[in-house]
Protein backbone atom coordinates (compact mmCIF):
# COMPACT_ATOMS: atom_id res chain seq x y z
CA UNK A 1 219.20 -79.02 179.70
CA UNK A 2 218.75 -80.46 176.20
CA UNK A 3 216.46 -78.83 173.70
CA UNK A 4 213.73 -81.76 174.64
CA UNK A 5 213.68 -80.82 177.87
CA UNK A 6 213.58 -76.99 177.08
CA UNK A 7 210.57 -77.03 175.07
CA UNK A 8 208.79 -78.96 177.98
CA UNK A 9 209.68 -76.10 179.77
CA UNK A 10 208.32 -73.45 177.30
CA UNK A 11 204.99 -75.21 177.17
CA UNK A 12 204.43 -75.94 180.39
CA UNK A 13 203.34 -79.37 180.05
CA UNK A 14 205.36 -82.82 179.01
CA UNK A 15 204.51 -84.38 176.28
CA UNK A 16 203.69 -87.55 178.31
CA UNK A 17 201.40 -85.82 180.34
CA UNK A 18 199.36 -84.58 177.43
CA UNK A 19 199.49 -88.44 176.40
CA UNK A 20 197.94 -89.19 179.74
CA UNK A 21 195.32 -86.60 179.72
CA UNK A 22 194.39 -86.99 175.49
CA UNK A 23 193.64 -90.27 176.08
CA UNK A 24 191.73 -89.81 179.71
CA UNK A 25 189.75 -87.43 177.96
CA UNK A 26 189.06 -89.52 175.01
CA UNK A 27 188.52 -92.80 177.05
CA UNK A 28 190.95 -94.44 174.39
CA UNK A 29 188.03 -94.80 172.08
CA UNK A 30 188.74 -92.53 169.19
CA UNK A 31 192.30 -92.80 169.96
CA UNK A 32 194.89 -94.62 171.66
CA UNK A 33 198.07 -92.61 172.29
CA UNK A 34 200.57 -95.09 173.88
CA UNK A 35 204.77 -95.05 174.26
CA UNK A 36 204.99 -95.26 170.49
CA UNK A 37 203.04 -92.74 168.70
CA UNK A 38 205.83 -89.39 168.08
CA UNK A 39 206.03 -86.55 170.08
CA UNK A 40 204.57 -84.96 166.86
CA UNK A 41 201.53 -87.21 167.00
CA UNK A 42 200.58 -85.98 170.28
CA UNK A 43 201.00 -82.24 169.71
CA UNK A 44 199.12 -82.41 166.61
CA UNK A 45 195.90 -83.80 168.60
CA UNK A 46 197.30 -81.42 171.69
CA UNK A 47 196.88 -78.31 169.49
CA UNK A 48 193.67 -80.04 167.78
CA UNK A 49 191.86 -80.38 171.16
CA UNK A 50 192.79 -76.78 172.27
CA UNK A 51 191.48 -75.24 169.51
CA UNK A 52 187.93 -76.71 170.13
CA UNK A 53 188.18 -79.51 167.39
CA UNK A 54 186.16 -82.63 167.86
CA UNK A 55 189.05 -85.51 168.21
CA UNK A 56 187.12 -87.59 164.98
CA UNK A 57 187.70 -84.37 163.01
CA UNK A 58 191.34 -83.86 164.30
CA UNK A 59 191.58 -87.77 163.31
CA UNK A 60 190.22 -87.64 159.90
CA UNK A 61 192.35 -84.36 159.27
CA UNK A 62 195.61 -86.01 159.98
């Protein structure tokens, strides 16, 4: 297992799948999180929208 792969396990969830469910949430209208953006992107707006922040917030933050 490479360290990628380990940290998926540690959080439970793959980065691809919080892709998926950020921008379901969202409706792709604040944001559109496609194949490109970093894995850091998408834990930044991961850890944003689990700690209650509005995604506009989160956005203007970053």
């Amino acid at each position: 297992m490479n360290d990628k792969q380990g940290a998926v396990v540690k959080c439970g969830i793959a980065i691809c799948e919080k892709r998926d469910l950020l921008n379901r949430i969202f409706c792709n209208k604040l944001i559109d999180l496609d194949d490109t953006c970093s894995d850091e992107m998408v834990n930044f707006y991961w850890k944003c929208y689990k700690a209650g922040w509005d995604i506009a917030d989160a956005d203007c933050y970053a």
